[in-house]
Protein backbone atom coordinates (compact mmCIF):
# COMPACT_ATOMS: atom_id res chain seq x y z
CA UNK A 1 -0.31 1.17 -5.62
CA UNK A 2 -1.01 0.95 -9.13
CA UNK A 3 1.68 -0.59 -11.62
CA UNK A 4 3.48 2.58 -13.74
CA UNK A 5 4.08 2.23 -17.58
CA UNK A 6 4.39 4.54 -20.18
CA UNK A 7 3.23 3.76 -23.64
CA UNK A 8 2.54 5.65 -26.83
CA UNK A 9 -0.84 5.78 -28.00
CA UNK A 10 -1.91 4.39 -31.15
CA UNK A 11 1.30 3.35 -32.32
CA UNK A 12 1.53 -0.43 -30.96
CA UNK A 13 4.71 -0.17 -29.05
CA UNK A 14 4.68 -2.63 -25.72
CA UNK A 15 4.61 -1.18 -22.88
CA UNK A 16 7.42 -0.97 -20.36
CA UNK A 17 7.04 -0.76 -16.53
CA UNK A 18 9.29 0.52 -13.98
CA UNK A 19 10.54 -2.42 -12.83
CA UNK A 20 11.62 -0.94 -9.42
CA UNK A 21 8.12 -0.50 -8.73
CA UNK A 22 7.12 -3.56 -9.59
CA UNK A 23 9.66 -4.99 -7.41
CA UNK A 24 9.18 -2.81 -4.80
CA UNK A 25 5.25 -3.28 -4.77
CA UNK A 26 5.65 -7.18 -4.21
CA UNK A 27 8.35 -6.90 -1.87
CA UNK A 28 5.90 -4.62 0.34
CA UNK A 29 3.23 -7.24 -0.12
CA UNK A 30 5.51 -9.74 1.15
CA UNK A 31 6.47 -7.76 4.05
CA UNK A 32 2.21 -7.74 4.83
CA UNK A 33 1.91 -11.11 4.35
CA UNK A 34 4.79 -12.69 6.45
CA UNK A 35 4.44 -9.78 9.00
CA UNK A 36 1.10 -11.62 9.27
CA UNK A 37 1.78 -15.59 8.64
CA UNK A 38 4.45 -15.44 11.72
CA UNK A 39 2.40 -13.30 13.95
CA UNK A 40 -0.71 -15.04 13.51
CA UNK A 41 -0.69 -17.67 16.49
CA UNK A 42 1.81 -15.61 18.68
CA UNK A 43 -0.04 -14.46 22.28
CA UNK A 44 1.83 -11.26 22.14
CA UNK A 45 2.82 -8.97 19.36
CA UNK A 46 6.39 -9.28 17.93
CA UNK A 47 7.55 -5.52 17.17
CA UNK A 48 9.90 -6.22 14.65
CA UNK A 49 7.10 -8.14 12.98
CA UNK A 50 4.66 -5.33 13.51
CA UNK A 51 7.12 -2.69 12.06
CA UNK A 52 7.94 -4.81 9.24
CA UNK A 53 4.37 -4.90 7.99
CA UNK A 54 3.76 -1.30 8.78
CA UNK A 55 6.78 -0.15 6.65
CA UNK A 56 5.74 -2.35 4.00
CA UNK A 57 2.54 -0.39 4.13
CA UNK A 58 4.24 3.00 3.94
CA UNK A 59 5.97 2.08 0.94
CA UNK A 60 3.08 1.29 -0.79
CA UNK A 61 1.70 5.03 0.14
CA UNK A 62 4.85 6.24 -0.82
CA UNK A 63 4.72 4.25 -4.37
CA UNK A 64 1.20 5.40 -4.72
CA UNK A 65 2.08 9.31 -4.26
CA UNK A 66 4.99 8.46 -7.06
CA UNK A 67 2.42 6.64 -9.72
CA UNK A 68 -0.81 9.70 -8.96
CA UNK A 69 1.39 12.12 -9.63
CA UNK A 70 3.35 10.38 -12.54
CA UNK A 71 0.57 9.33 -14.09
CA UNK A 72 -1.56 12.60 -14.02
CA UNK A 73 1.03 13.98 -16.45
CA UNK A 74 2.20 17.92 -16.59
CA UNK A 75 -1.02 19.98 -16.78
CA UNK A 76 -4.78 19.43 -15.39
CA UNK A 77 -6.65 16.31 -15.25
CA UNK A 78 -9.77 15.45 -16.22
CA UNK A 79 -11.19 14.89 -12.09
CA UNK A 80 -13.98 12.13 -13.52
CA UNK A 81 -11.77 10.04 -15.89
CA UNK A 82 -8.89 9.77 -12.83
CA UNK A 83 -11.87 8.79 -9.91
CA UNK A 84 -13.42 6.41 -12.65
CA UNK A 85 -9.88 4.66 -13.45
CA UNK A 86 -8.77 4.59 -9.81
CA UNK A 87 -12.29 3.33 -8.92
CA UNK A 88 -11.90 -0.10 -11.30
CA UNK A 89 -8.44 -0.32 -10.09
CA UNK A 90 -9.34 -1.17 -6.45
CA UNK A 91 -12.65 -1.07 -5.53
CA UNK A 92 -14.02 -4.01 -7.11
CA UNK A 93 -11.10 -6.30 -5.61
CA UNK A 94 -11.92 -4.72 -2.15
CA UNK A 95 -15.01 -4.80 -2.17
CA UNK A 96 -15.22 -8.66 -2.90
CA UNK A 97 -12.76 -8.81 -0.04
CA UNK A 98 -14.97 -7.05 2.03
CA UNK A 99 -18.36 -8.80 1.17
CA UNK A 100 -15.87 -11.86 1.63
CA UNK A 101 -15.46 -11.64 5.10
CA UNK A 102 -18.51 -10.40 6.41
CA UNK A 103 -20.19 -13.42 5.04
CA UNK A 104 -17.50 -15.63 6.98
CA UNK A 105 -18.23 -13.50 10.02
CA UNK A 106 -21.69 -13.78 9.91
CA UNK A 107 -21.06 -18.06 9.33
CA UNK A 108 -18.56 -18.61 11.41
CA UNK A 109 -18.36 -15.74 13.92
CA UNK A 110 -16.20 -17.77 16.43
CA UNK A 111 -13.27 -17.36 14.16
CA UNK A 112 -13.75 -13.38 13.85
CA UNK A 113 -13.74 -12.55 17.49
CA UNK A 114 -13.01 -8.96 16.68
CA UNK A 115 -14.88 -8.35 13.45
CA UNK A 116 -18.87 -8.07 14.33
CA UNK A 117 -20.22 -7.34 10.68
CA UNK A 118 -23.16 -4.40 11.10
CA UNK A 119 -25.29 -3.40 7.84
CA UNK A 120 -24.14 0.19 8.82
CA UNK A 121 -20.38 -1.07 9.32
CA UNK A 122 -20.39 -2.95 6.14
CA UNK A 123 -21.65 0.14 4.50
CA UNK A 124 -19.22 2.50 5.90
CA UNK A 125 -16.58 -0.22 4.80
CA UNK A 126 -17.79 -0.26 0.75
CA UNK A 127 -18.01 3.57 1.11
CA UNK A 128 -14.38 3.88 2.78
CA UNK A 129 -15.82 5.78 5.60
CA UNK A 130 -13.55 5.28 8.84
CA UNK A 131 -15.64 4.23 12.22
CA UNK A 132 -14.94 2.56 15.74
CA UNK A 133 -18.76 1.75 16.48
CA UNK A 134 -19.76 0.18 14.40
CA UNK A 135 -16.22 -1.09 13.22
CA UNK A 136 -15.35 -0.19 9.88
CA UNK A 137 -13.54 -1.37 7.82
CA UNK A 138 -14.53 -4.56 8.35
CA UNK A 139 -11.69 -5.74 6.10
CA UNK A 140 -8.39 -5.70 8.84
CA UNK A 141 -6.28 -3.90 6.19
CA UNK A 142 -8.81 -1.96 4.72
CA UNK A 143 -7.89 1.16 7.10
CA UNK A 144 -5.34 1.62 4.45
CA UNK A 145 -7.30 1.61 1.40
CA UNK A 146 -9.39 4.83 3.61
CA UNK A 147 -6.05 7.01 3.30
CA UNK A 148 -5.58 5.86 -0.46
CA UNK A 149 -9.15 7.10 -1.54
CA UNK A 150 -8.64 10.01 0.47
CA UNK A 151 -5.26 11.11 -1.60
CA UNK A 152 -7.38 10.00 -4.79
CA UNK A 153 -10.07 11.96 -3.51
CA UNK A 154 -7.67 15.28 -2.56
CA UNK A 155 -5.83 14.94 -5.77
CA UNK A 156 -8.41 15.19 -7.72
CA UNK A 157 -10.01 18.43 -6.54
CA UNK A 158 -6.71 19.80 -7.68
CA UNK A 159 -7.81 18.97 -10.76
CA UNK A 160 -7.50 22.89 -12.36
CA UNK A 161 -3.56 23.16 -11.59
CA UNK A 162 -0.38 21.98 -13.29
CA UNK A 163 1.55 19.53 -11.24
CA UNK A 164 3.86 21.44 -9.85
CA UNK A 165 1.49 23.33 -8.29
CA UNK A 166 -0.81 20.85 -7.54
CA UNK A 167 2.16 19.00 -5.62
CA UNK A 168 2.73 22.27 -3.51
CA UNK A 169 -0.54 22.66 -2.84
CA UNK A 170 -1.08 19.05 -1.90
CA UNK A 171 2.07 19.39 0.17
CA UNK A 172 0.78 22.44 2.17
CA UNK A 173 -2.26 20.67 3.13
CA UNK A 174 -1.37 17.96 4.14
CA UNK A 175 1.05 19.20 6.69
CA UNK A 176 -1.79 21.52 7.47
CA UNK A 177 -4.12 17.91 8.41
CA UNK A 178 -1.03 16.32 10.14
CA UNK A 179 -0.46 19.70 12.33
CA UNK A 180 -4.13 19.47 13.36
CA UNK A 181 -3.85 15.97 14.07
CA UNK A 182 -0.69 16.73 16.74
CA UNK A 183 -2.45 20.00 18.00
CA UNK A 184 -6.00 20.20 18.49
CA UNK A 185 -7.45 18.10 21.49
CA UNK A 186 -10.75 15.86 20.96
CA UNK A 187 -10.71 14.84 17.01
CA UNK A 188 -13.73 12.69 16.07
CA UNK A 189 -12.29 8.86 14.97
CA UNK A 190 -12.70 10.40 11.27
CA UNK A 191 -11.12 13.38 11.88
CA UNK A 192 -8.44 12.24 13.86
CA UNK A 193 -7.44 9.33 10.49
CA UNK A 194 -7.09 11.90 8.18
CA UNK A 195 -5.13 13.84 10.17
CA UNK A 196 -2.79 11.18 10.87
CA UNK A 197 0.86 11.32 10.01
CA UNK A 198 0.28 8.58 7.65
CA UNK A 199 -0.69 10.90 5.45
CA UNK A 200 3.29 11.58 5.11
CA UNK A 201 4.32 8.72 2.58
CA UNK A 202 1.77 10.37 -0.05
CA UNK A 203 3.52 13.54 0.94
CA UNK A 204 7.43 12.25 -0.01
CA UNK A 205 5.63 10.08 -3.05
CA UNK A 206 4.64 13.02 -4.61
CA UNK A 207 7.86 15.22 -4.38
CA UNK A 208 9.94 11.91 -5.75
CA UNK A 209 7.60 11.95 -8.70
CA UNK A 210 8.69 15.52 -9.32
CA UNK A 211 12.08 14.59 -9.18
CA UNK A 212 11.49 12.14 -11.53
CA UNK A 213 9.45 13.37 -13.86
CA UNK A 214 12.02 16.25 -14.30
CA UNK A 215 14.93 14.17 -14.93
CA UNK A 216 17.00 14.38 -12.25
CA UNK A 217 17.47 10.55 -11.90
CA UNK A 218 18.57 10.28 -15.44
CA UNK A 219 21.15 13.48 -14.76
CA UNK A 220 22.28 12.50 -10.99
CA UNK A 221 22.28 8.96 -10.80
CA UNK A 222 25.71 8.12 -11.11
CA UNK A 223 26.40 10.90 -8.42
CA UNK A 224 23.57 9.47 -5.56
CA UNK A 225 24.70 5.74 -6.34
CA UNK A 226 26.20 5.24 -3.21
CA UNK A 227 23.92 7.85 -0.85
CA UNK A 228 20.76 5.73 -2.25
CA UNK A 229 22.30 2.42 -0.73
CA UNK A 230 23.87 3.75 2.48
CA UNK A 231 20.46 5.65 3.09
CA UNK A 232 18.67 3.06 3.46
CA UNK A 233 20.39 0.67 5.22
CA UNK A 234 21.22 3.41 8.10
CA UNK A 235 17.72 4.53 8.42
CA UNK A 236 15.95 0.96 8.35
CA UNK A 237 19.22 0.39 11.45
CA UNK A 238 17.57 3.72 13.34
CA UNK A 239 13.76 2.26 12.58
CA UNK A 240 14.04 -1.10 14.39
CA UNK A 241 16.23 0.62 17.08
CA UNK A 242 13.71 2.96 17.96
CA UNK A 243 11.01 1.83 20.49
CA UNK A 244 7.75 2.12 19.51
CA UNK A 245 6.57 1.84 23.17
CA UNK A 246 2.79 -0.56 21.41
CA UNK A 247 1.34 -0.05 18.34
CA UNK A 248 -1.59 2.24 18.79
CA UNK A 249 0.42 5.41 18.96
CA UNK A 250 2.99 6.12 17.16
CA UNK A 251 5.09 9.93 18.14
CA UNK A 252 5.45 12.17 15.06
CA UNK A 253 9.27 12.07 14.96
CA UNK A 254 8.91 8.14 14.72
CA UNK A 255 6.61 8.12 11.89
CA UNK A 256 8.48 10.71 10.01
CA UNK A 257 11.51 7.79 10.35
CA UNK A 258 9.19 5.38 8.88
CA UNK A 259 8.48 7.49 6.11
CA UNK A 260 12.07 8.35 5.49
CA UNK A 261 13.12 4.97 5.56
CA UNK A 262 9.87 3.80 2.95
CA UNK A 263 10.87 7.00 0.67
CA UNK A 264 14.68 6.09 0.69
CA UNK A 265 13.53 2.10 -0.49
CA UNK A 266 11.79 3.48 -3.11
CA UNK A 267 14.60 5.82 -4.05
CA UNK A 268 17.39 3.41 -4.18
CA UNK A 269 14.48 1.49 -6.28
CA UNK A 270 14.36 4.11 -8.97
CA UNK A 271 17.79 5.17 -8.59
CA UNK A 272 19.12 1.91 -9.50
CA UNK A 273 16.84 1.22 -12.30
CA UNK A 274 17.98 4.78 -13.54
CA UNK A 275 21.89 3.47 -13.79
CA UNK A 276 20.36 1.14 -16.13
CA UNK A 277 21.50 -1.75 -13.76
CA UNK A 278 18.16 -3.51 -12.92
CA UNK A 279 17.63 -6.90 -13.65
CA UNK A 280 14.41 -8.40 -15.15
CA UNK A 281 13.68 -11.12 -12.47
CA UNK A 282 10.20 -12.51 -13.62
CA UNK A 283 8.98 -13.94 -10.33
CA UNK A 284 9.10 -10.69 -8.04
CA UNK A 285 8.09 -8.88 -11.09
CA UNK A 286 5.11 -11.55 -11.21
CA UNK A 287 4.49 -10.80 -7.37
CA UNK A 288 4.38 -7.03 -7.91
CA UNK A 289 1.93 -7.85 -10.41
CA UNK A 290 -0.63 -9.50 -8.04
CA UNK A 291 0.52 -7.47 -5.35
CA UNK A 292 -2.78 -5.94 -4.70
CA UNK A 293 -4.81 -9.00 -4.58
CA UNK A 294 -2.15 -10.65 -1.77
CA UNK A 295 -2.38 -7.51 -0.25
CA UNK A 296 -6.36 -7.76 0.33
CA UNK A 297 -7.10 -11.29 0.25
CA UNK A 298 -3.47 -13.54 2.42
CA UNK A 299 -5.44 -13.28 6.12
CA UNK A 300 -7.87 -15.58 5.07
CA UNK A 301 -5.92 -18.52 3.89
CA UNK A 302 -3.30 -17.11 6.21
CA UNK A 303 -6.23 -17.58 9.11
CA UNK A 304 -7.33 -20.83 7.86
CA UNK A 305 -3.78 -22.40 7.81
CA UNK A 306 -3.47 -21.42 10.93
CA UNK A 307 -7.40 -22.54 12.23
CA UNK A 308 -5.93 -26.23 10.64
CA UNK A 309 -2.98 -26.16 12.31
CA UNK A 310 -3.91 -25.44 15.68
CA UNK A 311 -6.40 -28.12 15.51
CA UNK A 312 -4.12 -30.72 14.35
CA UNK A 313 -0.39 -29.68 16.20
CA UNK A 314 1.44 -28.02 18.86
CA UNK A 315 2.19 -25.08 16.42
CA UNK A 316 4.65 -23.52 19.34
CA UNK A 317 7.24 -26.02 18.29
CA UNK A 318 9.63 -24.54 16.40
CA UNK A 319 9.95 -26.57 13.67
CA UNK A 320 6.10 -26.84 13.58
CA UNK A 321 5.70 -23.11 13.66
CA UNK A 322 8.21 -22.56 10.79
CA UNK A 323 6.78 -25.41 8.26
CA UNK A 324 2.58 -24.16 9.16
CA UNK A 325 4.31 -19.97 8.64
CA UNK A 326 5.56 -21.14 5.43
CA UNK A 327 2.74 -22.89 3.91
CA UNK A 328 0.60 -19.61 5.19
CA UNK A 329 3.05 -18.14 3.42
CA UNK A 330 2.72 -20.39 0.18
CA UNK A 331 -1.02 -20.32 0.55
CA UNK A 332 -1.39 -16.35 0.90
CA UNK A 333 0.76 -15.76 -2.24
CA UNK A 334 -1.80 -18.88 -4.33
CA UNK A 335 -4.70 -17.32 -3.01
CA UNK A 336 -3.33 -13.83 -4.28
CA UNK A 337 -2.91 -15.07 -7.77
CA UNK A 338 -6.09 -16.57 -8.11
CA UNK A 339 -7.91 -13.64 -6.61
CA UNK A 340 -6.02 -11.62 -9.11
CA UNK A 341 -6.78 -13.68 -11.84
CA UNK A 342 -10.22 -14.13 -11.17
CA UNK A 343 -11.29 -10.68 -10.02
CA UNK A 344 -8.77 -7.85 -9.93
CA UNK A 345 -7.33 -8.70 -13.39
CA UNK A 346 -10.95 -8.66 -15.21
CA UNK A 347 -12.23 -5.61 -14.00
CA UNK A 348 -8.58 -3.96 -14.83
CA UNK A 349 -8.90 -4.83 -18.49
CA UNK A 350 -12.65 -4.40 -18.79
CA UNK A 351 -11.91 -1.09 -16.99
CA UNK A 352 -11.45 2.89 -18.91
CA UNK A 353 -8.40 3.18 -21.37
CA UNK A 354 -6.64 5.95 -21.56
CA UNK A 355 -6.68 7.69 -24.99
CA UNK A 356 -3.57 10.15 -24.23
CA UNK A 357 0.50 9.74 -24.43
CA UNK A 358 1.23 9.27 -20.67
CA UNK A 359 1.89 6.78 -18.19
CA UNK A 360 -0.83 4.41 -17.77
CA UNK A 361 -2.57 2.39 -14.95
């Protein structure tokens, strides 16, 4: 989920980002965050709400297997340097999200019905280590940040091989996981996450980095204009028409849609930029920036606007329910900026630089 730019060492030029990503990353973080401002008071859950949010997640997995494997460059990597640089990039934000609301739990644990903070759950959260007793992550959307570490993890063990290879072998296992995941009864809770078809998005991230990174946008752009925007519009068409049947399982074919339809958003992202047809809107560009921080840190002024408002109105008024889901709204993005500001932002620049001519974090 990190921001891609490519600059050229020592020699002053600014640095320019993909601004598809960019875009792309805060449009995801918006689909999070109103997924979850609308849903918030609702007594049942709202599938097309639920989807939204989860595709907006699986475009940010998709993004991040793009950027790893952009970033890394052609040949091996140096494993410490890429943990150390991924580590500043989103463990200290987490972390303070996480410490965050396990204090709030332990304060005011009548607005946390579901989150019980444990010293071995809280743990298990810092250390991205999956459990259902004690719960962990603590942090609601920190189950995804567990499959991010693990691709960091993966990818850099690969260190030794080129990236083509290390893409193929990447590829191979995790279709090996995901196969294990659909066909071997009784998984622990750990084993049966990382052998979860969300492993998928890293999957297609990683082959449209190769695509990239050997030119075939700049060659074939002109030609896949039209497939990139009819793509997507006919798959996100087959997502929402497909029943999920709830939200705790989710049938391979359905989350290889999902994927599909993430990896063809991110496609027509790139492809578009590629025709040299992308406009520099500075607000979304803004938003992709703090993406991260809105990401981890929206449910809790999202969950106090809401607290407020219950208190105060009859929030199942329409009109009411609109005006309190749009100041959530307002207040998750203001809390996101400040967060980023304040704590992601610092740590970035106070963080590793790279000292090579490729992209950079």
């Amino acid at each position: 989920m990190a921001q891609i730019a490519r600059s050229l060492a020592h020699s002053g030029t600014p640095r320019t980002q993909l601004l598809s990503i960019q875009y792309l990353r805060g449009l995801a973080a918006l689909s999070v965050l109103v997924t979850h401002a609308l849903q918030w008071p609702l007594a049942d859950m709202n599938m097309v709400l639920l989807k939204t949010g989860r595709l907006g997640v699986e475009v940010f997995f998709v993004i991040s297997g793009f950027i790893i494997t952009t970033i890394a460059g052609d040949g091996r990597i140096n494993p410490k340097q890429f943990l150390v640089r991924r580590a500043f990039r989103i463990v200290p934000a987490y972390w303070a999200a996480t410490f965050l609301i396990t204090i709030l739990a332990v304060v005011i644990p009548t607005q946390f019905r579901t989150t019980i903070p444990t010293i071995e759950g809280l743990i298990k959260s810092l250390l991205f280590i999956p459990s259902l007793e004690p719960k962990a992550p603590l942090l609601l959307l920190g189950w995804s940040l567990n499959f991010e570490v693990f691709f960091y993890v993966l990818f850099a063990s690969l260190f030794f091989l080129r990236s083509e290879a290390r893409t193929l072998v990447l590829l191979g296992i995790f279709t090996l996981l995901v196969g294990i995941g659909q066909l071997v009864p009784g998984l622990s809770h750990v084993e049966a996450v990382y052998t979860s078809p969300s492993l998928i998005g890293f999957s297609l991230g990683t082959i449209l980095a190769q695509a990239y990174r050997h030119g075939l946008f700049t060659r074939f752009c002109a030609r896949l204009r039209w497939a990139t925007i009819v793509a997507p519009g006919v798959l996100l068409i087959a997502f929402y028409a497909v029943d999920w049947n709830g939200a705790e399982e989710i049938a391979l074919w359905k989350h290889v849609l999902m994927s599909s339809t993430a990896l063809s958003i991110v496609l027509f992202g790139l492809n578009h930029e590629a025709t040299g047809e992308m406009t520099h809107v500075k607000a979304l560009k803004y938003i992709g920036d703090i993406s991260y921080s809105v990401y981890l840190f929206h449910l809790f002024s999202v969950g106090a606007i809401w607290a407020i408002s219950k208190r105060l109105f009859d929030v199942y008024q329409p009109l009411v329910y609109l005006s309190c889901a749009t100041l959530a709204i307002l207040a998750g993005l203001a809390t996101g900026l400040v967060c980023y500001q304040f704590i992601e932002k610092p740590f970035l620049a106070g963080g590793p630089k790279r000292s090579r001519a490729v992209p950079a974090t």
